[in-house]
Protein backbone atom coordinates (compact mmCIF):
# COMPACT_ATOMS: atom_id res chain seq x y z
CA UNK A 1 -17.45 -32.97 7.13
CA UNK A 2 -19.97 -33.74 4.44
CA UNK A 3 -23.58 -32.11 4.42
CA UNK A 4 -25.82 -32.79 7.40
CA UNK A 5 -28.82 -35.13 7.21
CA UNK A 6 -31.24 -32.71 8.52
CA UNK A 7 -34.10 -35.06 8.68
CA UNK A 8 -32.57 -37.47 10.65
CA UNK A 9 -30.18 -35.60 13.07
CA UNK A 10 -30.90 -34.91 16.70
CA UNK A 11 -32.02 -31.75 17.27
CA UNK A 12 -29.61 -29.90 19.70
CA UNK A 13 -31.75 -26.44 20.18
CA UNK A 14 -35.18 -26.35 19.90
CA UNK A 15 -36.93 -22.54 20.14
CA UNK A 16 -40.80 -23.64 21.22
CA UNK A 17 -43.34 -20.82 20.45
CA UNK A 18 -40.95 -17.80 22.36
CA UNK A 19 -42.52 -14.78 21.72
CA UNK A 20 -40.70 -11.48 23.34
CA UNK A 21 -42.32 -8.05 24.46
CA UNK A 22 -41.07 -4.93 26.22
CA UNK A 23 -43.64 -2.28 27.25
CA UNK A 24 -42.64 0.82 26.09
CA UNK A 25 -42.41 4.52 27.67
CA UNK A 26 -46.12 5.43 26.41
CA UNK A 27 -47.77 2.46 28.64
CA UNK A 28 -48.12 0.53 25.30
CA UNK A 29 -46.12 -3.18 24.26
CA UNK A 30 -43.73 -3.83 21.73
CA UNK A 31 -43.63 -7.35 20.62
CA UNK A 32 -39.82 -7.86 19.31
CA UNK A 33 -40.76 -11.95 18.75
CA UNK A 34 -43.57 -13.47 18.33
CA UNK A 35 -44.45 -17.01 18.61
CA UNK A 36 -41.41 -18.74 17.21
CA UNK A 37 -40.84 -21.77 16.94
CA UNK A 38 -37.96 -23.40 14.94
CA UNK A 39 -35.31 -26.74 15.74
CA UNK A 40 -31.84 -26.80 15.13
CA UNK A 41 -30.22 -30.22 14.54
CA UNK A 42 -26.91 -31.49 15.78
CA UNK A 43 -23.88 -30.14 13.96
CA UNK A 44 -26.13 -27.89 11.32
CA UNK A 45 -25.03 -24.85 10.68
CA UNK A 46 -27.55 -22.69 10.87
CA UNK A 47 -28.39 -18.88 9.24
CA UNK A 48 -31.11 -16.66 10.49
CA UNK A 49 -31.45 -13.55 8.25
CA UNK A 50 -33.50 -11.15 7.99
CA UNK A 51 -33.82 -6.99 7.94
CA UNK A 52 -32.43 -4.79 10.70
CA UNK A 53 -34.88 -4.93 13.72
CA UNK A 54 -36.58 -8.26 12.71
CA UNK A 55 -35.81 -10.07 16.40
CA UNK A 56 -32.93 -11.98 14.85
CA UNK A 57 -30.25 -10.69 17.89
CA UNK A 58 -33.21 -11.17 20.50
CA UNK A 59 -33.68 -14.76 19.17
CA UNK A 60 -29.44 -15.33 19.72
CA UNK A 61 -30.33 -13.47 22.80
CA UNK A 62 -32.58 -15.76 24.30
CA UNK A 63 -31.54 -18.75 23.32
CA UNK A 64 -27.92 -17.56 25.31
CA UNK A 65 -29.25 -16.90 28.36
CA UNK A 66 -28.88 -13.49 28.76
CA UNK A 67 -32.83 -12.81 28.28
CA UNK A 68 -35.82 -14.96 28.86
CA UNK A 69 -38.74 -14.96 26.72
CA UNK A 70 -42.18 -13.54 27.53
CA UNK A 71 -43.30 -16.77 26.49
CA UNK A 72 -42.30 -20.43 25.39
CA UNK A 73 -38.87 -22.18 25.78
CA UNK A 74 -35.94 -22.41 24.21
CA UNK A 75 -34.10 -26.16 24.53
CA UNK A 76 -30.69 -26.81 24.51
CA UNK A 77 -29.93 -30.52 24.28
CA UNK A 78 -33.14 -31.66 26.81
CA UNK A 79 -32.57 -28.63 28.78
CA UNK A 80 -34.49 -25.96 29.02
CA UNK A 81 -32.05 -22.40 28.74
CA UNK A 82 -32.49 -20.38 31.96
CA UNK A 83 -29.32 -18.36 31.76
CA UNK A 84 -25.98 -18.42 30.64
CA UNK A 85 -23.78 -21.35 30.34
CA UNK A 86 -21.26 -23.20 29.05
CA UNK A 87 -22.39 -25.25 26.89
CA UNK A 88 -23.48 -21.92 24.73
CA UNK A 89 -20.56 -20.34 22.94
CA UNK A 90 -21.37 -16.63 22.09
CA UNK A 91 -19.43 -14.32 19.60
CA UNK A 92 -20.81 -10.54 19.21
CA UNK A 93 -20.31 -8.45 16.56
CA UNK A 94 -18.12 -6.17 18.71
CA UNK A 95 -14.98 -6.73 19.67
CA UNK A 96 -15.45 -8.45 23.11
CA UNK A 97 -11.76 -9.54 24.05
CA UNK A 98 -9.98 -8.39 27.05
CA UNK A 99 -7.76 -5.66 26.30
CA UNK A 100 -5.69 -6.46 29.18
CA UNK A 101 -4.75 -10.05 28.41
CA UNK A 102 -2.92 -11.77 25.27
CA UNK A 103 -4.51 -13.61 22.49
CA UNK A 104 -3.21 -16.98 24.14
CA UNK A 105 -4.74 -15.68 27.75
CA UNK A 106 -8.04 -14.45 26.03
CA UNK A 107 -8.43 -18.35 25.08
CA UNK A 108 -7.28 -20.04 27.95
CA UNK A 109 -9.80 -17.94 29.76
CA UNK A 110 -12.78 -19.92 30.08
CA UNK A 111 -10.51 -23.23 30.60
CA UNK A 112 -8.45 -21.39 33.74
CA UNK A 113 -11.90 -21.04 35.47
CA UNK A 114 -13.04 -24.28 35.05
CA UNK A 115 -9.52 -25.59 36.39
CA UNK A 116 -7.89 -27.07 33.91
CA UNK A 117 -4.64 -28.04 34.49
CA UNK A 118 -1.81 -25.45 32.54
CA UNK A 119 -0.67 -28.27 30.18
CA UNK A 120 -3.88 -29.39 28.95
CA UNK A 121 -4.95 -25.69 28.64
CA UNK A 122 -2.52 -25.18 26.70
CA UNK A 123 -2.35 -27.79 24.08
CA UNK A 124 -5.99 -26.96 23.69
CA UNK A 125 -5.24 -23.18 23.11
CA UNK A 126 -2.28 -24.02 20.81
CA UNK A 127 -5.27 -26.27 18.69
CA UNK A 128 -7.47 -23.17 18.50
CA UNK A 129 -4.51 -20.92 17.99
CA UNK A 130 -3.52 -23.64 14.77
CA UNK A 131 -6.99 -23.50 14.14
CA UNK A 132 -7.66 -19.44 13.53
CA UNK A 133 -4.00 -19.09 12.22
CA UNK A 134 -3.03 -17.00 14.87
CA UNK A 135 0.04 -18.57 16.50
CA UNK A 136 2.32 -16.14 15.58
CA UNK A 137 0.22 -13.36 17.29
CA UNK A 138 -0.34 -15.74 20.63
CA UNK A 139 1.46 -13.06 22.67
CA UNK A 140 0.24 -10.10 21.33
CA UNK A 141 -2.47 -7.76 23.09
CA UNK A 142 -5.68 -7.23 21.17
CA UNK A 143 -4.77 -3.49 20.54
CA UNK A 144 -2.13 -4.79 18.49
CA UNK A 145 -4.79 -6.67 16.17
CA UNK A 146 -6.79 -6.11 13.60
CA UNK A 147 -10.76 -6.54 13.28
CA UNK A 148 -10.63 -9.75 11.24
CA UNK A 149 -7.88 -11.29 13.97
CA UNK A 150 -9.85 -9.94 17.06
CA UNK A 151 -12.97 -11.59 15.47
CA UNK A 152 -10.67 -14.98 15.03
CA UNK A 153 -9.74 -14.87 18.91
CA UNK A 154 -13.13 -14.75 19.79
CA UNK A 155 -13.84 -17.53 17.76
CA UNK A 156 -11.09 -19.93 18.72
CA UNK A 157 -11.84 -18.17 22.48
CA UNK A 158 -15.64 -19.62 22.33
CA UNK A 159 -14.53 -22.88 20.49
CA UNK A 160 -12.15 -23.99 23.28
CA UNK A 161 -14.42 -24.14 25.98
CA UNK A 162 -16.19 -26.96 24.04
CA UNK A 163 -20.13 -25.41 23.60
CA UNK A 164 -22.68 -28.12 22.54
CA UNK A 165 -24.06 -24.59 20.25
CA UNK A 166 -21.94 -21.88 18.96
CA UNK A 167 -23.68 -19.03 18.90
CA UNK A 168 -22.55 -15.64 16.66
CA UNK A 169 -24.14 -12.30 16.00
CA UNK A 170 -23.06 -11.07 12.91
CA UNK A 171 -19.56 -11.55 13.84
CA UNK A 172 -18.48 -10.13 10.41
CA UNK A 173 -20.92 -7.10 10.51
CA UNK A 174 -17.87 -4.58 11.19
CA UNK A 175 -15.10 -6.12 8.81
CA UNK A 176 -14.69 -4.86 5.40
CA UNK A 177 -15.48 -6.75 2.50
CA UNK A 178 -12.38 -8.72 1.75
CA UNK A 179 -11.60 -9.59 5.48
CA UNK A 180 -15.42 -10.43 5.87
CA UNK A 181 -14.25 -13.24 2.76
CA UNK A 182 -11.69 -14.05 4.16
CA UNK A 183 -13.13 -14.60 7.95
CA UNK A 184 -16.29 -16.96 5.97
CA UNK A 185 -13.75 -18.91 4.60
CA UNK A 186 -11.98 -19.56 8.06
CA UNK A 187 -15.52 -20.23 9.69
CA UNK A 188 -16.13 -22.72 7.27
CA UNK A 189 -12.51 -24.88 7.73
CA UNK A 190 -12.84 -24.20 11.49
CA UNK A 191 -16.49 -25.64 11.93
CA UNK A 192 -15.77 -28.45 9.21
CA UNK A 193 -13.40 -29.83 11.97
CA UNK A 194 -15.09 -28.92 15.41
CA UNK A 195 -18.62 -30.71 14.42
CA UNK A 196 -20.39 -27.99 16.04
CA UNK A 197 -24.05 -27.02 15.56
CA UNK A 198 -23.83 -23.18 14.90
CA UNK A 199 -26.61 -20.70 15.03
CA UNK A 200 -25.56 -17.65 12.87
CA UNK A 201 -27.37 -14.57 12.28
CA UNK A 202 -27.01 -12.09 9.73
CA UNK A 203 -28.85 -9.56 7.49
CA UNK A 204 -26.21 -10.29 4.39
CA UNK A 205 -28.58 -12.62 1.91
CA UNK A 206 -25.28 -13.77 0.32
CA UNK A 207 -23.35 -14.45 3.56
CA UNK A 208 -26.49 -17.16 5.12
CA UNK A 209 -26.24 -18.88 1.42
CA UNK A 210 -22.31 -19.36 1.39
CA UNK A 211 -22.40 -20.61 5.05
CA UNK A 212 -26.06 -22.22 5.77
CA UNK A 213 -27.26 -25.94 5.67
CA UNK A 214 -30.51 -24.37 6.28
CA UNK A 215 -31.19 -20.62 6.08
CA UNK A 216 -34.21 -19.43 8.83
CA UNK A 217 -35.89 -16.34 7.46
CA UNK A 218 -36.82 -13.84 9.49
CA UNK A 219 -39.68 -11.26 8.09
CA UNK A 220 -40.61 -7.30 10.14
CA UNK A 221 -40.91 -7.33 13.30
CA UNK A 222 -43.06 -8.42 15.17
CA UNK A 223 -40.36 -11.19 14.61
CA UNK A 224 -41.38 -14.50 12.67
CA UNK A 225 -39.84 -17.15 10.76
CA UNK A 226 -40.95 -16.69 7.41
CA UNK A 227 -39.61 -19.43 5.89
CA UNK A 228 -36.51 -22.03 5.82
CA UNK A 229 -34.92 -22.80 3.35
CA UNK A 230 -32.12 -25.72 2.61
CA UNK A 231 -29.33 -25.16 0.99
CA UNK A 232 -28.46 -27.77 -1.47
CA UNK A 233 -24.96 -26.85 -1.95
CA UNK A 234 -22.22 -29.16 -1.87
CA UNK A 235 -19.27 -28.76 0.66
CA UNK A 236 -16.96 -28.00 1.13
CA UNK A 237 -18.14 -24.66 -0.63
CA UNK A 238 -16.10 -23.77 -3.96
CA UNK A 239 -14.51 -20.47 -4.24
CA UNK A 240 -16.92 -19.34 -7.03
CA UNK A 241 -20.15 -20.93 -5.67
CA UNK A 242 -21.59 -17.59 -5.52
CA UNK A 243 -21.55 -17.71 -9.60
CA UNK A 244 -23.58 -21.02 -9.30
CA UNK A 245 -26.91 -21.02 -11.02
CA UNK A 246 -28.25 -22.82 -7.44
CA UNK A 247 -26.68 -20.01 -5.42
CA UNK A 248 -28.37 -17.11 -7.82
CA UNK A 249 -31.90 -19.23 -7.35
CA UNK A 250 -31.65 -19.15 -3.42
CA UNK A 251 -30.72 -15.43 -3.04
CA UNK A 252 -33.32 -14.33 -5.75
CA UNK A 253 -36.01 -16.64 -3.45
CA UNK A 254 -34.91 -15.05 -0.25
CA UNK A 255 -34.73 -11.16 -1.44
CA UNK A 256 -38.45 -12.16 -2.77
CA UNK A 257 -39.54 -13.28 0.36
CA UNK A 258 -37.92 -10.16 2.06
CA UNK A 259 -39.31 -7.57 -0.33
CA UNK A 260 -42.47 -6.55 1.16
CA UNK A 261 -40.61 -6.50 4.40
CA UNK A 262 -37.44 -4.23 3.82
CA UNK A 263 -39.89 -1.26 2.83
CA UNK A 264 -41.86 -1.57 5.85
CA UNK A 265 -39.49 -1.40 8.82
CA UNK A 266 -39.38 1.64 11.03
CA UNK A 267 -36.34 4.23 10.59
């Protein structure tokens, strides 16, 4: 799949002025978002970065379901998001799978409640199990996985229940640096073939470059988009296209824009 045209796709999530607070334990408010507004178009994949603490989980948060903002909407393809559903995919940075069923059952899941019939469920799974390279390992119990393949069933686990918006929360954050390669490189082939819009977040500069069409800063909390950026990288993505003079430009313009930021958030 070539580059988006990001000024002439659809837009498939649209965040409209959310702001988030909590009151605290003192009787006072903290105000984890505020007033964000951002659109996401069809089959974009895009990166929100930022520091630790900057609303960038809250934002994945809300625009899942599993919280509602204090204020605005959050639109998923016309709808507005009221709570969870299936056309959100969601991948955590822990390891969600159940312990007590396979790899293949962890996939076929979602499809098993919905009632798919067993032989469609499981050509689907064995597409997803191709997919994440984990055939081999289709009988095996997560305990008897590593991070990097937990992290892979999760991935093909979200993918098969066909969400309009994949949704993942730095779903590397835990993996050491060679498997973290290695799992951006199999995000990239996998979403390359599925066509789906992805909303990634991350506080790895380097990470929202490699993978981004368009890279959604995030500054200190209170939460706000800073700035986006596109990234005018060809794809697919060379191996050494973190060398590239383009590549160098982006991260230097997004650790400037960070700067103030990273020395001013709360221990």
């Amino acid at each position: 799949m070539g580059a988006v045209n990001l000024e002439t796709a659809p837009a498939r999530l649209q965040v409209r002025n959310v702001s988030l607070r909590y009151p605290t334990p003192t009787g006072g408010t903290f105000v984890a978002l505020d007033k964000v507004s951002l659109e996401v178009p069809d089959q974009q994949f895009a990166v929100i970065v930022g520091p630790s603490g900057c609303g960038k989980s809250s934002l994945l948060y809300l625009t899942a379901g599993l919280n509602e903002p204090t204020e605005g909407e959050i639109v998923v393809s016309g709808q507005r998001v009221t709570e969870p559903g299936p056309d959100r995919g969601m991948v955590f940075q822990g390891y969600t799978l159940f312990p007590w069923l396979t790899v293949r059952q962890n996939i076929e899941f979602g499809l098993k409640r919905r009632g798919m019939p067993p032989a469609q469920r499981q050509e689907v799974v064995d597409h997803y199990l191709d997919e994440v390279r984990l055939r081999p390992f289709a009988d095996n119990f997560p305990k008897q996985l590593s991070g990097g393949m937990m992290q892979r069933v999760a991935i093909a686990r979200a993918l098969a229940n066909d969400p309009q918006i994949l949704l993942m929360d730095e779903p590397f954050g835990a993996l050491d640096s060679q498997t973290r390669h290695q799992m951006q490189r199999l995000l990239l082939r996998v979403w390359e073939h599925a066509k789906k819009t992805v909303v990634f977040v991350t506080h790895d500069i380097d990470e929202a470059i490699l993978l981004g069409d368009r890279v959604y800063v995030m500054g200190a909390r209170p939460g706000r988009i800073r700035q986006i950026i596109d990234v005018p990288l060809a794809r697919p993505r060379p191996e050494d296209v973190e060398l590239a003079p383009e590549f160098i430009a982006l991260k230097r313009q997004i650790v400037d824009l960070l700067h103030d930021d990273l020395h001013r958030i709360d221990p």
